[in-house]
Protein backbone atom coordinates (compact mmCIF):
# COMPACT_ATOMS: atom_id res chain seq x y z
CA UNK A 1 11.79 41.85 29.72
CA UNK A 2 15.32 41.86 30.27
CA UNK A 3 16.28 42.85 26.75
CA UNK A 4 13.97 45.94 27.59
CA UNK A 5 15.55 47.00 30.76
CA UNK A 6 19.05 46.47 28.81
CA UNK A 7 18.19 49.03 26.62
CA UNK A 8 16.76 51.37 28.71
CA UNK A 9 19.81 51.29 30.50
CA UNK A 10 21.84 51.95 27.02
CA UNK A 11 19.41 54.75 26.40
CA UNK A 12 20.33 56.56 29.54
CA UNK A 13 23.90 55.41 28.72
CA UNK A 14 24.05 57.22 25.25
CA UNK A 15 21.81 60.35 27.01
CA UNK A 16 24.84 61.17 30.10
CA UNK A 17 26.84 61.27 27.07
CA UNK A 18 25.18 63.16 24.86
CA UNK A 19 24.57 66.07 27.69
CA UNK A 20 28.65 65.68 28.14
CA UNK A 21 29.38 66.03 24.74
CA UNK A 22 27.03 69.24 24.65
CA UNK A 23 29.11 70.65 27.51
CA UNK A 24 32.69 69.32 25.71
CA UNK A 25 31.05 71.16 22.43
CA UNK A 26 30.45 74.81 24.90
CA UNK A 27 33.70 74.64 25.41
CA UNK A 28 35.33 73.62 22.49
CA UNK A 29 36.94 76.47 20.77
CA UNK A 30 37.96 76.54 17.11
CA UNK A 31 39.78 79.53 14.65
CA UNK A 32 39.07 79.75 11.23
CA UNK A 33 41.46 81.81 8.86
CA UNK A 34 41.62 82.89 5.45
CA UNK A 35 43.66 85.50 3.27
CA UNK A 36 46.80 83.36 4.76
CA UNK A 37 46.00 84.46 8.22
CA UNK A 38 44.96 88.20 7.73
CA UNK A 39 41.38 87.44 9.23
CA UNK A 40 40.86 84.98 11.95
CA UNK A 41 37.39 83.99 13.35
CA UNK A 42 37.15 82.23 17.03
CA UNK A 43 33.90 80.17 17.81
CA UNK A 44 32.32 77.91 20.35
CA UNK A 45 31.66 74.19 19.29
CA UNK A 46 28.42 75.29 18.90
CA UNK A 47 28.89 77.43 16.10
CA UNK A 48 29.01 80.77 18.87
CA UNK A 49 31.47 83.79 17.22
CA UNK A 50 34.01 84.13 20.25
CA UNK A 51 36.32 87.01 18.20
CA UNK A 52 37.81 88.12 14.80
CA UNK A 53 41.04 89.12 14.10
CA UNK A 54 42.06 91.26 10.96
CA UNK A 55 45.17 91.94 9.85
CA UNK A 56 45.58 96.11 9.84
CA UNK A 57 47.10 96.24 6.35
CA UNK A 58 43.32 95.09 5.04
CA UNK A 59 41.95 98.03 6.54
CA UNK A 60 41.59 100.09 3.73
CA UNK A 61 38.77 101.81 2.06
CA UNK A 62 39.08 100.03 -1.06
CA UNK A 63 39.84 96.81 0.11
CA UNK A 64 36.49 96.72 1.91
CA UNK A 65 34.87 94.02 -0.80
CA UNK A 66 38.29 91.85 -0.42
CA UNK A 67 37.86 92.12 3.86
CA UNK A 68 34.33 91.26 3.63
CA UNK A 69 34.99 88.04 1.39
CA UNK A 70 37.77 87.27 3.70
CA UNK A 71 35.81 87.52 6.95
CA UNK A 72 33.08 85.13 4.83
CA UNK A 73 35.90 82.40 4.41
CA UNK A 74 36.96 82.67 7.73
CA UNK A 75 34.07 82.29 9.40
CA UNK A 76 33.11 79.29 6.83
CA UNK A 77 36.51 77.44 7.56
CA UNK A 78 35.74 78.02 11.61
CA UNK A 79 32.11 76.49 10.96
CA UNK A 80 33.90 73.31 9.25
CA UNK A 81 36.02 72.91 12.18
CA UNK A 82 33.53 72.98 14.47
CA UNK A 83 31.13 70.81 12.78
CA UNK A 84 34.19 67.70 12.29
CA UNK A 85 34.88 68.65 16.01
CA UNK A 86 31.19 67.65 16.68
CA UNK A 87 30.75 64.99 14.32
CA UNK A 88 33.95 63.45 16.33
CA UNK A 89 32.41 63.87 19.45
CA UNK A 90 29.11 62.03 18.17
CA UNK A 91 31.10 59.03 16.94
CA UNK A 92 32.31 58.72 20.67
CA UNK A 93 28.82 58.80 21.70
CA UNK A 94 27.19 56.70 19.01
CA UNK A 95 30.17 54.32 19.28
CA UNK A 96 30.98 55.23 15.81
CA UNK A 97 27.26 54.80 14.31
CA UNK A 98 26.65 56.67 11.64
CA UNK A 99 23.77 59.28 12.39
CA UNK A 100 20.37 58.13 10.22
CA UNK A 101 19.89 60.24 7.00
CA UNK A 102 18.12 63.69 7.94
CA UNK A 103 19.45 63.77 12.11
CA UNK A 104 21.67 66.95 12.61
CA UNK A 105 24.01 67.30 14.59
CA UNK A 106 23.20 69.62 18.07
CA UNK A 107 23.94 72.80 17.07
């Protein structure tokens, strides 16, 4: 029985920290970039779009295709950041467990 009540403790161990990590996560803000800076993305952690930044030289009519990719790429390289951010954050909490095949990450 005390093997039970040992993990039941570890299980509301590794819950406090997963609720803190969620909070670290809100927090957490990341930029993404692409076209060498032209277009900047800000998000949350949690994958929330905080701002974008484009450079005023893109703003032309026909570079609309070119902004649009850019924005894409930005936004993609923000995503990344966040998601090694989080996956960082979950090795802290799993004490560096791997997460079993098909568990996502909370967000």
């Amino acid at each position: 029985m005390k093997n039970l009540a040992d993990i039941m403790k570890q299980m509301q161990s590794m819950q406090s920290r997963m609720s803190d990590m969620q909070e670290k996560l809100e927090g957490l803000t990341v930029t993404g970039q692409s076209g060498g800076g032209m277009v900047k993305i800000t998000m949350s952690g949690k994958g929330v779009l905080k701002g974008l930044d484009i450079d005023a030289s893109l703003m032309k009519p026909e570079e609309k295709d070119i902004l649009e990719d850019l924005i894409v790429a930005a936004h993609a390289d923000a995503k990344a950041k966040a998601e090694a951010a989080a996956a960082e954050e979950m090795k802290a909490v799993t004490g560096g467990l791997p997460l079993p095949p098909g568990l996502k990450l909370p967000f």
